[in-house]
PDB file of N, CA and C in Angstrom:
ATOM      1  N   UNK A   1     -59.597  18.534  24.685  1.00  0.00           N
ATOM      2  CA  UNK A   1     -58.336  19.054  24.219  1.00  0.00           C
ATOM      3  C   UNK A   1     -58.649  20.260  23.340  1.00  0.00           C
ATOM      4  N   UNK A   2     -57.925  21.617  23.315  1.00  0.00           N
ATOM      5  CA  UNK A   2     -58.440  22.622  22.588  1.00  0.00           C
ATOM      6  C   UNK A   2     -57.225  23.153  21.758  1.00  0.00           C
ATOM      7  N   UNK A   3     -56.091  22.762  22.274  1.00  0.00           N
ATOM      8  CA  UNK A   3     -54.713  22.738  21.427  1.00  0.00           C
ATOM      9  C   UNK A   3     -53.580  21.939  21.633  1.00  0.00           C
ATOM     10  N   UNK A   4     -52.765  21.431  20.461  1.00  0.00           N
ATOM     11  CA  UNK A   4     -51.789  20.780  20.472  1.00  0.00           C
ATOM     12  C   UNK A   4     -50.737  21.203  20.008  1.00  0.00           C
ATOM     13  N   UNK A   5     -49.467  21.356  20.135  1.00  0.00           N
ATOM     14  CA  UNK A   5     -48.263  21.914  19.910  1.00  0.00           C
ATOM     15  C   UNK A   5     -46.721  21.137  19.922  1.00  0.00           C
ATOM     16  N   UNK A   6     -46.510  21.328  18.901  1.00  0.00           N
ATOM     17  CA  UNK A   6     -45.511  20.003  18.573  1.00  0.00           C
ATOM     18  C   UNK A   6     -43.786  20.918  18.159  1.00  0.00           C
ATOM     19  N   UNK A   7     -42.827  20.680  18.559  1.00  0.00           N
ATOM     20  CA  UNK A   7     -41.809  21.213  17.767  1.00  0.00           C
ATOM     21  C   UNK A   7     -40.770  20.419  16.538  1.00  0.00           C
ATOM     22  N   UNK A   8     -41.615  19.191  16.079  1.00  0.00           N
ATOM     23  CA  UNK A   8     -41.435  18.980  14.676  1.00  0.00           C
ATOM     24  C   UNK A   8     -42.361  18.081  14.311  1.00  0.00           C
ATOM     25  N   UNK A   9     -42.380  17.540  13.153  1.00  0.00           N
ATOM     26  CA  UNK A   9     -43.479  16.739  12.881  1.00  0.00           C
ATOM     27  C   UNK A   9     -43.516  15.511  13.919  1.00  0.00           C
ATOM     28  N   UNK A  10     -45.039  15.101  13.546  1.00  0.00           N
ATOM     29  CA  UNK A  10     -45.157  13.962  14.384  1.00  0.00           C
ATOM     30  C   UNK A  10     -46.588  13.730  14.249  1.00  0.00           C
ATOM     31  N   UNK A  11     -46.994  12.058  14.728  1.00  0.00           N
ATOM     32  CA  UNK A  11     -48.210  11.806  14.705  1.00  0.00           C
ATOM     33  C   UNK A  11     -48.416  11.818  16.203  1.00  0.00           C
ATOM     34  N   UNK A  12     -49.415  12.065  16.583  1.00  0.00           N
ATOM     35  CA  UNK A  12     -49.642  12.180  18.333  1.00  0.00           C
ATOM     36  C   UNK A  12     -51.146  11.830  18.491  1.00  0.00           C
ATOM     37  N   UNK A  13     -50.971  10.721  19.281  1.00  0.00           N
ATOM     38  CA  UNK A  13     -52.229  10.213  19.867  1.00  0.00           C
ATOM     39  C   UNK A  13     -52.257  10.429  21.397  1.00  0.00           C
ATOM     40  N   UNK A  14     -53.742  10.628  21.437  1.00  0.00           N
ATOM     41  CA  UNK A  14     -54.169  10.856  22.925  1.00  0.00           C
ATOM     42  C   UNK A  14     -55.014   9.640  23.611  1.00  0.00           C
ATOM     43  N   UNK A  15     -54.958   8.740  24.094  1.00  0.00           N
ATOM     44  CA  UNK A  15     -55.706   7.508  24.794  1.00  0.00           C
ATOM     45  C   UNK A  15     -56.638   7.725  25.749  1.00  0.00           C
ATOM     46  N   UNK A  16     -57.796   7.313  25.935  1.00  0.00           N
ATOM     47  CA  UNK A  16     -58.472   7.360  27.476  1.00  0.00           C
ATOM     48  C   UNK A  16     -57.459   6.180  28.602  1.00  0.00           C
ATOM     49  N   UNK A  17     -57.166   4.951  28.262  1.00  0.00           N
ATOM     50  CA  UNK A  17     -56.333   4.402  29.250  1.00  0.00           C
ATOM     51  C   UNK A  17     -54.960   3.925  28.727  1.00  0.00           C
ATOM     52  N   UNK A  18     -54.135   3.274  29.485  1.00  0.00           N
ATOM     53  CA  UNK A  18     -52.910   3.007  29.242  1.00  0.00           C
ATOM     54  C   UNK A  18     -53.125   1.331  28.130  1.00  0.00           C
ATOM     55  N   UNK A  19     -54.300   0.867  28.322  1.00  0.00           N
ATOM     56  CA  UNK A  19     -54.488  -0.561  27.477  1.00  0.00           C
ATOM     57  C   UNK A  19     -54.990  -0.271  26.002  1.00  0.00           C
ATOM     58  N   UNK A  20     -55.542   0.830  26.241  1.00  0.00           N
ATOM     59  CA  UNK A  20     -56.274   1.319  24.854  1.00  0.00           C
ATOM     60  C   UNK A  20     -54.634   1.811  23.752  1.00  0.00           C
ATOM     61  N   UNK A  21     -54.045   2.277  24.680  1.00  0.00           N
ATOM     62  CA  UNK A  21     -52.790   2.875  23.767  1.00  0.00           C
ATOM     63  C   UNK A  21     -51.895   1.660  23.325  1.00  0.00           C
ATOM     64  N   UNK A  22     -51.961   0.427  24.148  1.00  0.00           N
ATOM     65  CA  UNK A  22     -50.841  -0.866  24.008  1.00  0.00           C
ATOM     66  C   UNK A  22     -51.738  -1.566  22.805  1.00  0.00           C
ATOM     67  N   UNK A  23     -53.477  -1.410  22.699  1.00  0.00           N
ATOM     68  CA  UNK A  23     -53.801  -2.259  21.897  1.00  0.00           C
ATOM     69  C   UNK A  23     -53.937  -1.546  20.867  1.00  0.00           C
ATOM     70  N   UNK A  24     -53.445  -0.215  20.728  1.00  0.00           N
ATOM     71  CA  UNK A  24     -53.413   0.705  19.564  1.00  0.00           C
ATOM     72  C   UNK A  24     -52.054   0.739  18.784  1.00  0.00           C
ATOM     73  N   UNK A  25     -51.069  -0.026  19.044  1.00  0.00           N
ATOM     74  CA  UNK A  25     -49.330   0.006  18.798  1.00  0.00           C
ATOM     75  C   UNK A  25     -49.811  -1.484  17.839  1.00  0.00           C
ATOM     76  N   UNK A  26     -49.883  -1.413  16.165  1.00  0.00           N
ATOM     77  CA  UNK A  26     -50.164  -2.539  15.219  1.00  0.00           C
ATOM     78  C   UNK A  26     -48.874  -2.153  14.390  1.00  0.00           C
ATOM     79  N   UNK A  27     -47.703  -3.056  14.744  1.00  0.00           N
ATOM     80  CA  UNK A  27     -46.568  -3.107  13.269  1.00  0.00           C
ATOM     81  C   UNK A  27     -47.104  -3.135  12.262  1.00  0.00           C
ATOM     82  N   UNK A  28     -46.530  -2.064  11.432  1.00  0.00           N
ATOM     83  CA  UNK A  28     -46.606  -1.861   9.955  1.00  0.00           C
ATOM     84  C   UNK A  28     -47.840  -1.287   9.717  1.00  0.00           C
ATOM     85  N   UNK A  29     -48.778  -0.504  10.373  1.00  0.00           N
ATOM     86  CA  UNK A  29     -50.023   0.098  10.535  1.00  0.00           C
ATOM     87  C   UNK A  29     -49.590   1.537   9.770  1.00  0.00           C
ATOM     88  N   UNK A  30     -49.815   1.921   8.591  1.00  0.00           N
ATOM     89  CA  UNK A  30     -49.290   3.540   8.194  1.00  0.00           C
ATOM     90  C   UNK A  30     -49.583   4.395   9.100  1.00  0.00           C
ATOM     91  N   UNK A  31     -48.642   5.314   9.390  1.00  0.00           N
ATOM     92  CA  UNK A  31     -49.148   6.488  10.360  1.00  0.00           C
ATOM     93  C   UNK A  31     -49.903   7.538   9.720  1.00  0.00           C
ATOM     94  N   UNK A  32     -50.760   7.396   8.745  1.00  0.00           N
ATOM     95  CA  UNK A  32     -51.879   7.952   8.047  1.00  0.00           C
ATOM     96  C   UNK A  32     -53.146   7.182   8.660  1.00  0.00           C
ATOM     97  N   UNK A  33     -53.404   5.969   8.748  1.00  0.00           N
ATOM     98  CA  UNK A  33     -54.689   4.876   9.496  1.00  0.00           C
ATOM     99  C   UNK A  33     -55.441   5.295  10.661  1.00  0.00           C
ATOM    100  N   UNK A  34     -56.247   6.141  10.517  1.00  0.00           N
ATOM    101  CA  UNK A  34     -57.070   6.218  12.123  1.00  0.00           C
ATOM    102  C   UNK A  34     -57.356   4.861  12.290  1.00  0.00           C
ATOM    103  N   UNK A  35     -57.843   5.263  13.637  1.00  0.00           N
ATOM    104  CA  UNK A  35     -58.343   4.392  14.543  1.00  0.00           C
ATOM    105  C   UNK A  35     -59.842   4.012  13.627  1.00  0.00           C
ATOM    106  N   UNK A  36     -60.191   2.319  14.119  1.00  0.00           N
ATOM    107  CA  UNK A  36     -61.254   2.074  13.097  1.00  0.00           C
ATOM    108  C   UNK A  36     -62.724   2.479  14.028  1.00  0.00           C
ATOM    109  N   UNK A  37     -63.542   3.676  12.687  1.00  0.00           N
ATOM    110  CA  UNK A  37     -64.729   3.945  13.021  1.00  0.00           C
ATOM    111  C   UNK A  37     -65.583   2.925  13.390  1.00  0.00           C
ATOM    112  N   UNK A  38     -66.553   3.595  14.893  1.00  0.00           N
ATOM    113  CA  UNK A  38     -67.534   2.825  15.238  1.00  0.00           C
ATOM    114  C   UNK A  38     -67.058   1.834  16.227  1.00  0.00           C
ATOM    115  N   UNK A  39     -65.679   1.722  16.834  1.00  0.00           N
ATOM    116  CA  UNK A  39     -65.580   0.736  17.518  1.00  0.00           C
ATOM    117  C   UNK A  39     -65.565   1.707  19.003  1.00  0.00           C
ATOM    118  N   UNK A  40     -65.300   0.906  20.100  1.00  0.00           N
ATOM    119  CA  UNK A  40     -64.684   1.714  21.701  1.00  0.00           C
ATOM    120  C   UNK A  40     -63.085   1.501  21.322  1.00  0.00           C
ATOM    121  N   UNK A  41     -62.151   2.465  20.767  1.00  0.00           N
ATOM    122  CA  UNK A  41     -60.721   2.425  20.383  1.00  0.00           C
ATOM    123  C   UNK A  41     -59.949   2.619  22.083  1.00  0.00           C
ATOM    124  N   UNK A  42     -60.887   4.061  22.047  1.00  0.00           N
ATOM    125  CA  UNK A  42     -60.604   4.572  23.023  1.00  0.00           C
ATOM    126  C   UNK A  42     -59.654   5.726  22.882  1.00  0.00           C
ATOM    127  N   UNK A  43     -59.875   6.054  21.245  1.00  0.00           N
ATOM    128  CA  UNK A  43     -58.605   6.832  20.918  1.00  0.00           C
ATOM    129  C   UNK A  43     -58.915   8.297  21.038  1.00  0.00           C
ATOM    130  N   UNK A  44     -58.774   9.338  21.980  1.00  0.00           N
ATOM    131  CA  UNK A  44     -59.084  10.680  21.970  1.00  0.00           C
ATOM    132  C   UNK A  44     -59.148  11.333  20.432  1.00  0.00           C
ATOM    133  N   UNK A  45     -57.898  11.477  20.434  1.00  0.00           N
ATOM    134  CA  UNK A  45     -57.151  12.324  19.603  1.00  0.00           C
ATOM    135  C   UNK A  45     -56.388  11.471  18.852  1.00  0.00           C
ATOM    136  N   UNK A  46     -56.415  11.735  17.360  1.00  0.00           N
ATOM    137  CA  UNK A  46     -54.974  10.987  16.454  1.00  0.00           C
ATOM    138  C   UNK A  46     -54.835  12.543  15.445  1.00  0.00           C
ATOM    139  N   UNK A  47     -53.699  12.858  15.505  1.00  0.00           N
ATOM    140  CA  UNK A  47     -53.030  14.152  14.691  1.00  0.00           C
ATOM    141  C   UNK A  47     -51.876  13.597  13.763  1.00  0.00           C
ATOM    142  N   UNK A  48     -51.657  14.288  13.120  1.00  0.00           N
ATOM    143  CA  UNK A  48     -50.989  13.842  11.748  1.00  0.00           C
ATOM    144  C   UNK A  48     -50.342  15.142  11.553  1.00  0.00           C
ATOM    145  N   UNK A  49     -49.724  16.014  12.153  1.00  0.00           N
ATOM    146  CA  UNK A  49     -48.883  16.990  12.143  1.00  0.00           C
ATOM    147  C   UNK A  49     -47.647  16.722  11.146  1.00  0.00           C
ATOM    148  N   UNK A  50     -47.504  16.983  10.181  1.00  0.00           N
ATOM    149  CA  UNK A  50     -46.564  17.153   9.366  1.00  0.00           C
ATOM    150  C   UNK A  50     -45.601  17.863   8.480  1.00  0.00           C
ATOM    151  N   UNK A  51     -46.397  19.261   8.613  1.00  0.00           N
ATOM    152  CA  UNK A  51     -45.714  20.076   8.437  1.00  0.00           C
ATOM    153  C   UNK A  51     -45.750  21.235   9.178  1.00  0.00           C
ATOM    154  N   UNK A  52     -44.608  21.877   9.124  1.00  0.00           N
ATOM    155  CA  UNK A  52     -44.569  23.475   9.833  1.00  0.00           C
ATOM    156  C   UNK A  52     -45.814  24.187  10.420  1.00  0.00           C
ATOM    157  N   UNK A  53     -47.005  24.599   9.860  1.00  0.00           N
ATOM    158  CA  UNK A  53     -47.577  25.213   9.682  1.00  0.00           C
ATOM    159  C   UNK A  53     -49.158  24.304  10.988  1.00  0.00           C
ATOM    160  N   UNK A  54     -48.375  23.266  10.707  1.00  0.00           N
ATOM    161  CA  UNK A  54     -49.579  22.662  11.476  1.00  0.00           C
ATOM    162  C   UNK A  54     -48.864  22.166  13.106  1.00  0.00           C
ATOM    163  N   UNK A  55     -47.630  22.720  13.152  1.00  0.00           N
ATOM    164  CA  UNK A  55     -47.625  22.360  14.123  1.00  0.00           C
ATOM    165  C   UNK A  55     -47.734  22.907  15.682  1.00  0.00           C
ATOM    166  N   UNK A  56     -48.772  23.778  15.309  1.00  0.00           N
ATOM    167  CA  UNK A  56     -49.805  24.588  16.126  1.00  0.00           C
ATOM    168  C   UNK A  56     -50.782  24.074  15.946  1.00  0.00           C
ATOM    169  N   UNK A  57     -51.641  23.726  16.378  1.00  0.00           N
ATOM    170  CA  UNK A  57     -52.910  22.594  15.808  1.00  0.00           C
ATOM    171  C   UNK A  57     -54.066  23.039  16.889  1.00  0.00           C
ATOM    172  N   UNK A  58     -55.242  24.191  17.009  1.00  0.00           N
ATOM    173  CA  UNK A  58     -56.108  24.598  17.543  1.00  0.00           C
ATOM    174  C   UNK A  58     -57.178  23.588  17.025  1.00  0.00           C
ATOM    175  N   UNK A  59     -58.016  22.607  18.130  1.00  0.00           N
ATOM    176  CA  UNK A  59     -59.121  21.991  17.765  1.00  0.00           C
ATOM    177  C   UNK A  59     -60.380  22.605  17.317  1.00  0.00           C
ATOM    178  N   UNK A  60     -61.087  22.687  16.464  1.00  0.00           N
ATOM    179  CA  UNK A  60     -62.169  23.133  16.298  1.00  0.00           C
ATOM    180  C   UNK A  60     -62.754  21.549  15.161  1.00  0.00           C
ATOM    181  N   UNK A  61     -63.769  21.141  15.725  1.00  0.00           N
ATOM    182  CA  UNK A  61     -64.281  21.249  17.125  1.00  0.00           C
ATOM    183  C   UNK A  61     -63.187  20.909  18.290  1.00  0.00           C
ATOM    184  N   UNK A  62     -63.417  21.020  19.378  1.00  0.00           N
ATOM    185  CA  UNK A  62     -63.088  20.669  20.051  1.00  0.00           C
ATOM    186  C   UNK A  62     -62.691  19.044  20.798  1.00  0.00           C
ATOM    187  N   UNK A  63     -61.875  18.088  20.965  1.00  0.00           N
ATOM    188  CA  UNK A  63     -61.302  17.069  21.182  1.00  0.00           C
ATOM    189  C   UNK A  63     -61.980  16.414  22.612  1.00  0.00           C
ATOM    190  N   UNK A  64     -62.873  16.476  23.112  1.00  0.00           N
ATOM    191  CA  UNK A  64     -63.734  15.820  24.290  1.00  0.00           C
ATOM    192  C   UNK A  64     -63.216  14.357  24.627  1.00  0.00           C
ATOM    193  N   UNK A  65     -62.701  14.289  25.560  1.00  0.00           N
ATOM    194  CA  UNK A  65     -62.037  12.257  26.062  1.00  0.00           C
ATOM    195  C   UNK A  65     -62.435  12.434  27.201  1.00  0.00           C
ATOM    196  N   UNK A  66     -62.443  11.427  28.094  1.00  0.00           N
ATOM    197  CA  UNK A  66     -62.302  10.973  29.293  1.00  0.00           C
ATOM    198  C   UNK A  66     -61.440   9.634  30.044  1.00  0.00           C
ATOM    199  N   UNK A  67     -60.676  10.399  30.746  1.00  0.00           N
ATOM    200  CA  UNK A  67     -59.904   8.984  31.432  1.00  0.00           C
ATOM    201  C   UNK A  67     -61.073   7.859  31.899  1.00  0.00           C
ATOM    202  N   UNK A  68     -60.256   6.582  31.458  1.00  0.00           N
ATOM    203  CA  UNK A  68     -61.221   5.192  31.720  1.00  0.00           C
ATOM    204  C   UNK A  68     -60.277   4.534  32.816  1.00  0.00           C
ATOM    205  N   UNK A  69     -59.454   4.683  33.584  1.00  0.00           N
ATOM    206  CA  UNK A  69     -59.156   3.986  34.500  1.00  0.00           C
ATOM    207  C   UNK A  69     -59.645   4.368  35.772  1.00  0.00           C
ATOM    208  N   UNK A  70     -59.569   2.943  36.526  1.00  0.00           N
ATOM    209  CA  UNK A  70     -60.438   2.830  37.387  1.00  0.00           C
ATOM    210  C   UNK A  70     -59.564   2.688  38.823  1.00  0.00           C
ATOM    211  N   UNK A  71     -59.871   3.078  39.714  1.00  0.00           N
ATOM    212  CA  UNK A  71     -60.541   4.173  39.806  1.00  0.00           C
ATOM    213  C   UNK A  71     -59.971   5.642  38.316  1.00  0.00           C
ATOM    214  N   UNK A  72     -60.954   6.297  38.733  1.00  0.00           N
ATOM    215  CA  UNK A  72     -59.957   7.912  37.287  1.00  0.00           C
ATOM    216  C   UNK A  72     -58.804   8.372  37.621  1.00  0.00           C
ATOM    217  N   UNK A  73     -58.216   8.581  36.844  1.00  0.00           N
ATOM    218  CA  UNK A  73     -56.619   9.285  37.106  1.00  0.00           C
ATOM    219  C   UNK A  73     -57.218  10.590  36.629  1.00  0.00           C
ATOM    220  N   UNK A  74     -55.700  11.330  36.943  1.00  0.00           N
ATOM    221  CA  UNK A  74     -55.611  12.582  35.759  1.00  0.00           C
ATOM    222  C   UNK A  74     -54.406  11.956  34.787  1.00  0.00           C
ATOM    223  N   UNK A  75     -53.909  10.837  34.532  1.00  0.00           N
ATOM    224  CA  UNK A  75     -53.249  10.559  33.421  1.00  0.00           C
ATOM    225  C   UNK A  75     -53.477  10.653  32.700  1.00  0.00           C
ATOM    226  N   UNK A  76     -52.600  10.899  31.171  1.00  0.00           N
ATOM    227  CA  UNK A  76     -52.720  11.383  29.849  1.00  0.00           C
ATOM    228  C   UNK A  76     -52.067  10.263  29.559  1.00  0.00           C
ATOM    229  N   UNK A  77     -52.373   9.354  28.487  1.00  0.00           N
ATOM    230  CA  UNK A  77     -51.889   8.397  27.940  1.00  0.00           C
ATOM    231  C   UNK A  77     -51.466   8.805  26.137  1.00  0.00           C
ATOM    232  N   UNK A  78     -50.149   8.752  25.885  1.00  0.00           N
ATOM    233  CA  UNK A  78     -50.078   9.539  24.804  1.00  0.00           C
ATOM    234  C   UNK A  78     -48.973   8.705  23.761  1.00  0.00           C
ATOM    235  N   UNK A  79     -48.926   8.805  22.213  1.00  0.00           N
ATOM    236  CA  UNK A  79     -48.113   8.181  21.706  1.00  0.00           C
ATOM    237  C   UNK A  79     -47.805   9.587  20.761  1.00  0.00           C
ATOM    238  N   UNK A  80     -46.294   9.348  20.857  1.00  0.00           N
ATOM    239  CA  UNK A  80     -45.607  10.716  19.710  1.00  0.00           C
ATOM    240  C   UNK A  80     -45.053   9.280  18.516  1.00  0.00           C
ATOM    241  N   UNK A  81     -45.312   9.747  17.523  1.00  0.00           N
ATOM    242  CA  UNK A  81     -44.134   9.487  16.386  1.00  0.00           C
ATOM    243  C   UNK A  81     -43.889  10.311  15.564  1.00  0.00           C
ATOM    244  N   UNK A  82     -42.538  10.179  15.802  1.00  0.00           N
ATOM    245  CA  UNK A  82     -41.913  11.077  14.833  1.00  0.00           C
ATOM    246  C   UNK A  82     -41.388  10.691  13.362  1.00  0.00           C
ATOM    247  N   UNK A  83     -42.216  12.360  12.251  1.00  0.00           N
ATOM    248  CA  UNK A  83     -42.433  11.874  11.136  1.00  0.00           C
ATOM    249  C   UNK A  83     -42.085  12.504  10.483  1.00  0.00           C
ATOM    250  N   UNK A  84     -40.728  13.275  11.300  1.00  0.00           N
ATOM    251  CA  UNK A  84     -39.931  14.029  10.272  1.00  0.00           C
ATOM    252  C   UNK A  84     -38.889  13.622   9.500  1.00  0.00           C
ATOM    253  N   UNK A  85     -38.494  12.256   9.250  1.00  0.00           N
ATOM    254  CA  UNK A  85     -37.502  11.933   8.605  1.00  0.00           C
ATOM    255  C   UNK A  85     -36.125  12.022   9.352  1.00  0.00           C
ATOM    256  N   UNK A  86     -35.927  12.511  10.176  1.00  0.00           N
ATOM    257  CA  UNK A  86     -34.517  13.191  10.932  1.00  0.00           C
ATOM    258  C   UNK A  86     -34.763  12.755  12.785  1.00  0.00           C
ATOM    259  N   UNK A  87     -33.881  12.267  13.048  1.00  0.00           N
ATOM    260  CA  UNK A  87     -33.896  11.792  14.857  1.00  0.00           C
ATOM    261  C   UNK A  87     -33.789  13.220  15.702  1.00  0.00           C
ATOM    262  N   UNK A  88     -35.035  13.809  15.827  1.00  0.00           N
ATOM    263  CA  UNK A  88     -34.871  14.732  16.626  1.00  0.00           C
ATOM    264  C   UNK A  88     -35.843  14.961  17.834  1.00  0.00           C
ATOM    265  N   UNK A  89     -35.738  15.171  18.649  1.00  0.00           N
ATOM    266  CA  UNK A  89     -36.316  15.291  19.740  1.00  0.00           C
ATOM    267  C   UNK A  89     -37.474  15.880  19.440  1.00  0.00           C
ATOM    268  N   UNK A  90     -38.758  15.275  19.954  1.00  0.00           N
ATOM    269  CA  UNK A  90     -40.307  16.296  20.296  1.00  0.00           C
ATOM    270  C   UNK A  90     -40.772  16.889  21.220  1.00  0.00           C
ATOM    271  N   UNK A  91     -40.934  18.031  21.591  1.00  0.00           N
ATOM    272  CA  UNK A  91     -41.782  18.181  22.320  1.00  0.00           C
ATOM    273  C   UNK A  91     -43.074  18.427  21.988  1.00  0.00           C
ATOM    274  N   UNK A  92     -44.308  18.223  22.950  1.00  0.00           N
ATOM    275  CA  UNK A  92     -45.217  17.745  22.759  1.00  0.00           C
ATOM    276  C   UNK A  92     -45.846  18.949  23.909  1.00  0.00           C
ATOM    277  N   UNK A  93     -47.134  19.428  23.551  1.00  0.00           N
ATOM    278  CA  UNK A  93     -47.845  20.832  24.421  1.00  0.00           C
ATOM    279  C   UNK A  93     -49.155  20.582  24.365  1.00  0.00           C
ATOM    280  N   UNK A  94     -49.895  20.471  25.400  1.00  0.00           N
ATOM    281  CA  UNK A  94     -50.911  20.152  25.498  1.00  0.00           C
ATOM    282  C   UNK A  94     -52.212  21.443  26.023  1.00  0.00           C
ATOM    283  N   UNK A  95     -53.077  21.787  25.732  1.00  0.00           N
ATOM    284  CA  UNK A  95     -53.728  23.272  26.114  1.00  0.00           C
ATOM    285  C   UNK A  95     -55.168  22.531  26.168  1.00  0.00           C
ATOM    286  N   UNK A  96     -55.961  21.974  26.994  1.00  0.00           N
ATOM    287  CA  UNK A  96     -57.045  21.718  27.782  1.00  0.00           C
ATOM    288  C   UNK A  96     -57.907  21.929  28.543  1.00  0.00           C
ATOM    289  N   UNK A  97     -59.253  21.832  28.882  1.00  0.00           N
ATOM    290  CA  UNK A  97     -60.110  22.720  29.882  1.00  0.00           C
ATOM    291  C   UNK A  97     -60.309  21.077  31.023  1.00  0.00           C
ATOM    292  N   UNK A  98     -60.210  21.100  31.998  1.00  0.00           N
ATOM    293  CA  UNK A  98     -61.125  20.237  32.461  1.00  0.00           C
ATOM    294  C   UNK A  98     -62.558  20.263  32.752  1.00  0.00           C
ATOM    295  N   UNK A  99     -63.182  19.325  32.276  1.00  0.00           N
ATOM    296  CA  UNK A  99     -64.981  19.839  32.652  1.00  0.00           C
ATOM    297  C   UNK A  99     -65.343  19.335  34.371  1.00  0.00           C
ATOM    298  N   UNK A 100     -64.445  18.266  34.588  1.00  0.00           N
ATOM    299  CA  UNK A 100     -65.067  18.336  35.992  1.00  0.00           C
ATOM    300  C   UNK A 100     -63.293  17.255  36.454  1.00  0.00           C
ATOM    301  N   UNK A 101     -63.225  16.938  38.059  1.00  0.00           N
ATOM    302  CA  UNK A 101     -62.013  16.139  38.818  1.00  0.00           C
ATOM    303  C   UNK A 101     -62.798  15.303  39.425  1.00  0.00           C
TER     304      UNK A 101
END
């Protein structure tokens, strides 16, 4: 992943599979909590976009995942929350290289 682009706040996670993201959804978990170091989460990406300024978000380093389903997809397994205080719609922009299909 080399950029992310959000049009209001939000926390946005990126998953390698669709089980990694269901066993990543913990009630009452702060949306500040990464994913816990050292384990297989499976969690690409966790962003914490919260204000204006970040919600252009260029990786450096760069965000390296790989889909784990089997056979591979090109699915993106992704969680938005929104953490602007206000019910408003996200969109969500994704800017990526693939290294190989």
């Amino acid at each position: 992943m080399v950029e992310v682009q959000v049009t209001s706040a939000a926390r946005v996670r990126v998953y390698a599979n669709a089980a990694s993201r269901t066993a990543d959804t913990v009630p009452g978990r702060p949306n500040t909590m990464p994913p816990t170091p050292g384990t297989q989460h499976g969690v690409i990406l966790d962003l914490f976009l919260d204000t204006s300024d970040k919600f252009q978000w260029v990786m450096s380093p760069v965000a390296d995942g790989a889909n784990w389903d089997s056979p591979q997809t090109n699915n993106l397994y992704v969680t938005v929350t929104n953490i602007g205080g206000t019910a408003v719609p996200i969109t969500v922009s994704f800017t990526y290289i693939p290294q190989e299909s």
